[in-house]
PDB file of N, CA and C in Angstrom:
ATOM      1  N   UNK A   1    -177.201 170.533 175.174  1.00  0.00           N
ATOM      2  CA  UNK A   1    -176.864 170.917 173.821  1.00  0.00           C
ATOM      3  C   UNK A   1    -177.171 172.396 173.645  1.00  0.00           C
ATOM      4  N   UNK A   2    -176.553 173.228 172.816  1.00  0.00           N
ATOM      5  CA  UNK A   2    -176.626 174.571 172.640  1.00  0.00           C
ATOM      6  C   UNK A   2    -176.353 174.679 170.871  1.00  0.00           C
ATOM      7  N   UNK A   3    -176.524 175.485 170.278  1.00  0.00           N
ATOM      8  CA  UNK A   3    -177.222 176.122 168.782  1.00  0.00           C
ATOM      9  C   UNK A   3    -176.355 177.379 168.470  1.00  0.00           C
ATOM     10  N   UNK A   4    -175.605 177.296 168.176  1.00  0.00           N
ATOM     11  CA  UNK A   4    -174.897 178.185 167.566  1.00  0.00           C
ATOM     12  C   UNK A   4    -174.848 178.643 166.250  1.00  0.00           C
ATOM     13  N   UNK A   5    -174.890 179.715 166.292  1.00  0.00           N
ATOM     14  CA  UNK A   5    -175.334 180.101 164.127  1.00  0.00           C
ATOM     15  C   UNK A   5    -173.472 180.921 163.575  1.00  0.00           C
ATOM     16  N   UNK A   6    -172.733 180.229 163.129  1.00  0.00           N
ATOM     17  CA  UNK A   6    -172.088 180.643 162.125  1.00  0.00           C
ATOM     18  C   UNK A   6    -171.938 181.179 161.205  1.00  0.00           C
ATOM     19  N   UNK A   7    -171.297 182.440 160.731  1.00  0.00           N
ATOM     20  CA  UNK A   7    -170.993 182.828 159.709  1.00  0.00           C
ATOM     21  C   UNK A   7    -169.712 183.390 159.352  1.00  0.00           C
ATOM     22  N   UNK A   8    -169.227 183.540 158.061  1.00  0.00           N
ATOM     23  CA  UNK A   8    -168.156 184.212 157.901  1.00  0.00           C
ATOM     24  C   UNK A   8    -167.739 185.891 158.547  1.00  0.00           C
ATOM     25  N   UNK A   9    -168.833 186.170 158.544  1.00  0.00           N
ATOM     26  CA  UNK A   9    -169.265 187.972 159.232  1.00  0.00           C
ATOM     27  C   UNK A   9    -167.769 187.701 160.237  1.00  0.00           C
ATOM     28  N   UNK A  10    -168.465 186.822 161.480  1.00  0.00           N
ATOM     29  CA  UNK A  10    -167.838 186.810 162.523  1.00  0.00           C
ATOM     30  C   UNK A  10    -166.712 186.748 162.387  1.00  0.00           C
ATOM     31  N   UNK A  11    -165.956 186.075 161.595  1.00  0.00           N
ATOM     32  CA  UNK A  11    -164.591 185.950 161.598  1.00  0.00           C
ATOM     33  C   UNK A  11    -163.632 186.956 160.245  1.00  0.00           C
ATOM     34  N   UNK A  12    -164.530 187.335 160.061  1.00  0.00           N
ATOM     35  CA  UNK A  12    -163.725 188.688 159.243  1.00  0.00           C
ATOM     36  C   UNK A  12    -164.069 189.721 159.075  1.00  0.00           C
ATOM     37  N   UNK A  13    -165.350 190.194 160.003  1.00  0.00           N
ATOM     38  CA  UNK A  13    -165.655 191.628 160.188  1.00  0.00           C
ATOM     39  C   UNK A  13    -165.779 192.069 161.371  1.00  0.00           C
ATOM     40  N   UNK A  14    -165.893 191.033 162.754  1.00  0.00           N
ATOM     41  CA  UNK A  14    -165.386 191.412 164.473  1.00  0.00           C
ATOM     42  C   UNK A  14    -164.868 190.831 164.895  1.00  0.00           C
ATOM     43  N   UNK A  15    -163.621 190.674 164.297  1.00  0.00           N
ATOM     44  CA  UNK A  15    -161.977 190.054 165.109  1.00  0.00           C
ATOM     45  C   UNK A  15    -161.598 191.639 165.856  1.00  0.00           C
ATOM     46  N   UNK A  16    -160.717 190.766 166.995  1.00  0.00           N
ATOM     47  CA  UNK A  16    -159.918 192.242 167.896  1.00  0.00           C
ATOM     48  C   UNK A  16    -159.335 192.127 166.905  1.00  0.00           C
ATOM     49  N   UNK A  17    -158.873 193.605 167.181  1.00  0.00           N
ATOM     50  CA  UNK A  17    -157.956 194.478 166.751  1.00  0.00           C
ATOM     51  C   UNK A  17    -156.233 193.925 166.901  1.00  0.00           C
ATOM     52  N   UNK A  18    -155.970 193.571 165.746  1.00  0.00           N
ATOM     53  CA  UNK A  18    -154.726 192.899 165.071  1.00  0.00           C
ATOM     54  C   UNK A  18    -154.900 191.228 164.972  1.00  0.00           C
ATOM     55  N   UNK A  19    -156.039 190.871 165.052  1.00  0.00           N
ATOM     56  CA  UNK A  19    -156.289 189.506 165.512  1.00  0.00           C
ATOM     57  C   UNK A  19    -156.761 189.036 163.868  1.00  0.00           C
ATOM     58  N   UNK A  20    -155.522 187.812 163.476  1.00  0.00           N
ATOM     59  CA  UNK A  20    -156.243 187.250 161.736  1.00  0.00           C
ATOM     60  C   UNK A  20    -157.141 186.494 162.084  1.00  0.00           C
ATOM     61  N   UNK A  21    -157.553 185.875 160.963  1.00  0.00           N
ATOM     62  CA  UNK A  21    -158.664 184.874 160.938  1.00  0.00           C
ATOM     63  C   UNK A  21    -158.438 183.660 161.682  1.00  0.00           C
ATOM     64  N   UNK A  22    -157.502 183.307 161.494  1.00  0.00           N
ATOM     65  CA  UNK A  22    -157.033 181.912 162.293  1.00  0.00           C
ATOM     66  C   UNK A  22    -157.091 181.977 163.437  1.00  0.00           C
ATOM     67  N   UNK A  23    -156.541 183.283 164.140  1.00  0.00           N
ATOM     68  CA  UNK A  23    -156.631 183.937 165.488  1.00  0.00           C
ATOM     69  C   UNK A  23    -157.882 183.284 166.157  1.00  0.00           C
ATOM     70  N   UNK A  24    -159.117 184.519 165.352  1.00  0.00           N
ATOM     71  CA  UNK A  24    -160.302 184.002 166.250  1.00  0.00           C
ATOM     72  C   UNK A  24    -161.195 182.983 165.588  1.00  0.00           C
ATOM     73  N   UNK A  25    -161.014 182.049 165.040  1.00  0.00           N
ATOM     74  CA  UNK A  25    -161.201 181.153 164.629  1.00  0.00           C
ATOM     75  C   UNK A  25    -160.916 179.872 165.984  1.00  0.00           C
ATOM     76  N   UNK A  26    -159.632 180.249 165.940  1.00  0.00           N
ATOM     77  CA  UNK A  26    -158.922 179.001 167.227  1.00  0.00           C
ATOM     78  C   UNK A  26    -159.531 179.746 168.420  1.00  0.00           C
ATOM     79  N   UNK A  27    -159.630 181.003 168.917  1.00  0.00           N
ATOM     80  CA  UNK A  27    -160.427 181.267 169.971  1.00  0.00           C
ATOM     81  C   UNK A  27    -161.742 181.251 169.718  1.00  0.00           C
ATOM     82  N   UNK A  28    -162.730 181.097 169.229  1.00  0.00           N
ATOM     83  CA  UNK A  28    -163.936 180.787 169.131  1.00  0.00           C
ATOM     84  C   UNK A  28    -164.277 179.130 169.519  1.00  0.00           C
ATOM     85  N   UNK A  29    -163.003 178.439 168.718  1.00  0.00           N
ATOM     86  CA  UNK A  29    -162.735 176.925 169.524  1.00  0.00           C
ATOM     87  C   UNK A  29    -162.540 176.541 170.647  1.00  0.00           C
ATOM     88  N   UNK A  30    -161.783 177.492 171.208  1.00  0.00           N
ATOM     89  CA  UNK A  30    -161.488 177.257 172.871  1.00  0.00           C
ATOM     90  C   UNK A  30    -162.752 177.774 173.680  1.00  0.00           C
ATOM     91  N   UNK A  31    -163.184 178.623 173.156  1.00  0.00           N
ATOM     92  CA  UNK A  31    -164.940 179.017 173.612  1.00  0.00           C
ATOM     93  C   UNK A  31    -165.825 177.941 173.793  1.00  0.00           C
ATOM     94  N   UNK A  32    -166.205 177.431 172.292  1.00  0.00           N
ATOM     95  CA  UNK A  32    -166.855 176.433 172.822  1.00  0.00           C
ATOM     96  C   UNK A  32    -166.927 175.727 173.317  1.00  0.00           C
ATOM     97  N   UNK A  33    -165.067 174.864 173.355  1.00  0.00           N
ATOM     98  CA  UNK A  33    -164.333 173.797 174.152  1.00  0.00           C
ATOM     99  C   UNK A  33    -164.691 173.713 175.644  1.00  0.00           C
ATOM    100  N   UNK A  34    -164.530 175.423 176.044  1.00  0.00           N
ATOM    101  CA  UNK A  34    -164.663 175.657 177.414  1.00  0.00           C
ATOM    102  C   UNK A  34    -166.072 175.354 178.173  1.00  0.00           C
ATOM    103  N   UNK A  35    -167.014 176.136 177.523  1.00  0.00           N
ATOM    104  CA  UNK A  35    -168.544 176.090 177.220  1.00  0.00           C
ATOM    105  C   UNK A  35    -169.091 174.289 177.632  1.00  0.00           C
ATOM    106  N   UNK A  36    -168.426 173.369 176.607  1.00  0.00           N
ATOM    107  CA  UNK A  36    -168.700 172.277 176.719  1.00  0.00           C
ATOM    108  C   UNK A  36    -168.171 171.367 177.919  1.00  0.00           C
ATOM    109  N   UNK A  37    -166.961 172.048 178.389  1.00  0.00           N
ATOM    110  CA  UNK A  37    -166.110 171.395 179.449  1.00  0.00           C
ATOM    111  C   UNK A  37    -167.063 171.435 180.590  1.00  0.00           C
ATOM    112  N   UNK A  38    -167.192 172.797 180.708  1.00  0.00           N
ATOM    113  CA  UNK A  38    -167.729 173.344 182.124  1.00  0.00           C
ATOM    114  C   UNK A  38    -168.819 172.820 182.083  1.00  0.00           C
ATOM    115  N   UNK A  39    -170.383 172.668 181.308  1.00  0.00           N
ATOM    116  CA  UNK A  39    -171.444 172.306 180.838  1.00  0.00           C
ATOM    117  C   UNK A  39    -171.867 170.527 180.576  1.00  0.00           C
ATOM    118  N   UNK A  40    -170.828 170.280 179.910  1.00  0.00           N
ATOM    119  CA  UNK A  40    -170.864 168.685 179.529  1.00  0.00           C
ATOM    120  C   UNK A  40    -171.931 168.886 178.198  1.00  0.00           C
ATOM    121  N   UNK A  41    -172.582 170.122 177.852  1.00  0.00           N
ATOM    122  CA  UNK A  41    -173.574 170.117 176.930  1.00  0.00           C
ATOM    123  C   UNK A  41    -172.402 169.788 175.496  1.00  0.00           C
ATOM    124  N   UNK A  42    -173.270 169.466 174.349  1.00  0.00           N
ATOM    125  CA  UNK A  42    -172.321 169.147 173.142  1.00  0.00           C
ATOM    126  C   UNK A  42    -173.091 170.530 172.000  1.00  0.00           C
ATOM    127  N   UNK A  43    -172.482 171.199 171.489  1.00  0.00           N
ATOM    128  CA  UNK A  43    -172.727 172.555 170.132  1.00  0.00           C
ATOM    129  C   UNK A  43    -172.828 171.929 169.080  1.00  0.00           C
ATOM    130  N   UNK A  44    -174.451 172.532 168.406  1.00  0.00           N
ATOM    131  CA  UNK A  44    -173.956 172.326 167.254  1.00  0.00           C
ATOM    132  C   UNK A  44    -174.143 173.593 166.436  1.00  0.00           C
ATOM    133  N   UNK A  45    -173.533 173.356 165.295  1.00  0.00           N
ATOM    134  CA  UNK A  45    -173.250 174.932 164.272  1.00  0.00           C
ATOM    135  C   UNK A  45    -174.065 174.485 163.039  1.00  0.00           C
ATOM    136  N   UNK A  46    -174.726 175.829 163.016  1.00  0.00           N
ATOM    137  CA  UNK A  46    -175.650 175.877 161.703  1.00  0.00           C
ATOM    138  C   UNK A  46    -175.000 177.287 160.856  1.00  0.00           C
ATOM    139  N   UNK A  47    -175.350 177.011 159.566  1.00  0.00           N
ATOM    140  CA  UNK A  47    -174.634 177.857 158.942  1.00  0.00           C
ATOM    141  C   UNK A  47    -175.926 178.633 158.301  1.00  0.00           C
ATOM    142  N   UNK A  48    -175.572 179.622 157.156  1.00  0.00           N
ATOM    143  CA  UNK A  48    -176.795 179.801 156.155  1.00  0.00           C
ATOM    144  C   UNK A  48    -177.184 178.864 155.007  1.00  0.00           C
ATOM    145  N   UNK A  49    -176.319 178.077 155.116  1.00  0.00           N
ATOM    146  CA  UNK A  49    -176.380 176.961 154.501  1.00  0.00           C
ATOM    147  C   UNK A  49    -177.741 175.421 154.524  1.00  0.00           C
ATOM    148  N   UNK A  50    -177.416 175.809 155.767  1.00  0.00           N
ATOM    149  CA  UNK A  50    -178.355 175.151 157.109  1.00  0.00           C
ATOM    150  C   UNK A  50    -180.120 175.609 156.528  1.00  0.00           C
ATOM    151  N   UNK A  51    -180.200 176.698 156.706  1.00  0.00           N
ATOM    152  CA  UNK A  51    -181.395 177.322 156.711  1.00  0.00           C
ATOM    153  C   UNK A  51    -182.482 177.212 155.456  1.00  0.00           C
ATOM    154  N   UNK A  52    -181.588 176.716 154.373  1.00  0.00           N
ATOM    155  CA  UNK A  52    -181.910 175.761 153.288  1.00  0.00           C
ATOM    156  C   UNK A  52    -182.201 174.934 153.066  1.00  0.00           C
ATOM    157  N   UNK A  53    -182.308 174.424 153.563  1.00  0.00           N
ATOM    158  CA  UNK A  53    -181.992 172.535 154.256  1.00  0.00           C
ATOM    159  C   UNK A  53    -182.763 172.236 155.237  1.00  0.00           C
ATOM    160  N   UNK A  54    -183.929 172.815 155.880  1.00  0.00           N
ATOM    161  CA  UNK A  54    -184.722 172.701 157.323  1.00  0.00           C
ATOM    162  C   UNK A  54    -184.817 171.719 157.330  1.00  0.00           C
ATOM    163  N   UNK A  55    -185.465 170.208 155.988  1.00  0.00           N
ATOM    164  CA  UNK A  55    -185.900 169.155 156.976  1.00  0.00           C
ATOM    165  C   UNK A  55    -184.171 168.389 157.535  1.00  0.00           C
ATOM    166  N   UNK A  56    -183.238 168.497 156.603  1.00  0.00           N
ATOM    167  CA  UNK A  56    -182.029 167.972 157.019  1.00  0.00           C
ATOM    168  C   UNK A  56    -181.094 168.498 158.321  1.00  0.00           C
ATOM    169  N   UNK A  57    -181.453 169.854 158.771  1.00  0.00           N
ATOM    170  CA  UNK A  57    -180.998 170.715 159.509  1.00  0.00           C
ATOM    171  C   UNK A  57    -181.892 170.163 161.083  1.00  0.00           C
ATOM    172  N   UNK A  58    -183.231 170.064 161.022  1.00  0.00           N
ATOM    173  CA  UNK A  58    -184.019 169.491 161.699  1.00  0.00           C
ATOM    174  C   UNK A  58    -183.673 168.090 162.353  1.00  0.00           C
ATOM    175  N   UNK A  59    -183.156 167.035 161.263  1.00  0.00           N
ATOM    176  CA  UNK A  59    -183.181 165.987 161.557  1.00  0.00           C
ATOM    177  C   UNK A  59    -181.080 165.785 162.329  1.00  0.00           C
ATOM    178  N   UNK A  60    -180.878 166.286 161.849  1.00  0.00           N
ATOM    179  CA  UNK A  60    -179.269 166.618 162.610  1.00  0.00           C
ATOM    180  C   UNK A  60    -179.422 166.859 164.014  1.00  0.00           C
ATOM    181  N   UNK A  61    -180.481 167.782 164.254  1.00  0.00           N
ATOM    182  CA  UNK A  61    -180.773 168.567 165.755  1.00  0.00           C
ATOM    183  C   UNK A  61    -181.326 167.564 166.829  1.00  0.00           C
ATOM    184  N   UNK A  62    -182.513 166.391 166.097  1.00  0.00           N
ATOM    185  CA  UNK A  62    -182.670 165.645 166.699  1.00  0.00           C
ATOM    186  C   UNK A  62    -182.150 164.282 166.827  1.00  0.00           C
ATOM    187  N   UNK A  63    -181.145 163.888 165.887  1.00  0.00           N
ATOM    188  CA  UNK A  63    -180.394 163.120 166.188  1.00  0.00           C
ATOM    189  C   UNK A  63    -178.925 163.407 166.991  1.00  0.00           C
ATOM    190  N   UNK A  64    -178.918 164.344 167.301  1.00  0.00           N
ATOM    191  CA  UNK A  64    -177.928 164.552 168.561  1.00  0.00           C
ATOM    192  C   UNK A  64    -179.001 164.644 170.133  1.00  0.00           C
ATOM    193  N   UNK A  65    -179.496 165.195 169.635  1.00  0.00           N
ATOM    194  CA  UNK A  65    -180.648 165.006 170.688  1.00  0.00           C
ATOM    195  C   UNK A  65    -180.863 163.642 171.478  1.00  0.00           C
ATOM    196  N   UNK A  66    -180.637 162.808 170.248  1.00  0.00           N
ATOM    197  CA  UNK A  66    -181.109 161.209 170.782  1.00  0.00           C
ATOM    198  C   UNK A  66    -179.984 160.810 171.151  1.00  0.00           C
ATOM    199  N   UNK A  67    -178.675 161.194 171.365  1.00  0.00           N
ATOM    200  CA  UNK A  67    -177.459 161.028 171.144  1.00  0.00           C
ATOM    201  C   UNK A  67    -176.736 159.953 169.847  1.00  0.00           C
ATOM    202  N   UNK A  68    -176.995 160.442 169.014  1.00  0.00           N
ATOM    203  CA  UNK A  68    -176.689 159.546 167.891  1.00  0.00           C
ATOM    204  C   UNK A  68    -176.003 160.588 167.110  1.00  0.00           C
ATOM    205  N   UNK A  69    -174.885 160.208 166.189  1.00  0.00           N
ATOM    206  CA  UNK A  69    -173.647 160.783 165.596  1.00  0.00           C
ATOM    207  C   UNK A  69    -174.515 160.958 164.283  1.00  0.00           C
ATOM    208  N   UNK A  70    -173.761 161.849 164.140  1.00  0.00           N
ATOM    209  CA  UNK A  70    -174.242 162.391 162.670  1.00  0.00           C
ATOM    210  C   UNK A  70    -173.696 162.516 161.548  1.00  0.00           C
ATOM    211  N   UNK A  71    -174.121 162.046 160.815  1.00  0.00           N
ATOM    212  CA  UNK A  71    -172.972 161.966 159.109  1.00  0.00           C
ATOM    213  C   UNK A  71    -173.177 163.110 158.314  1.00  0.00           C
ATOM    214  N   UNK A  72    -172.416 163.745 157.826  1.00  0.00           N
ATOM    215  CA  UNK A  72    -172.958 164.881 157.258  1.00  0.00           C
ATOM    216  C   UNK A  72    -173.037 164.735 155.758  1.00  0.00           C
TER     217      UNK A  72
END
């Protein structure tokens, strides 16, 4: 498993050059896709949203951990 932190920044203030949102949006998908292919590890994304939320953010982390699905 790997931890990835999300934000809007990324996708609308360091896209290449002529690249919209959707652009690297769908390549940030194939990133991780790839990431997970090659790895077999599973991502999860925390937002700033997240960081609000520690004991719920916490308990997400370790229920993938245990491999158990998560409801959001």
């Amino acid at each position: 498993m790997f931890l990835e932190f999300d934000g809007k920044e990324k996708y609308l203030r360091h896209r290449r050059p002529g690249e919209s949102v959707v652009d690297a949006v769908l390549r940030e998908k194939r990133r991780e896709e790839r990431i997970c292919g090659i790895t077999g590890w599973r991502c999860i994304r925390i937002t700033w949203a997240d960081l609000f939320e520690p004991e719920r953010t916490a308990a997400r982390i370790r229920a993938t951990l245990a491999g158990q699905l998560w409801a959001a």
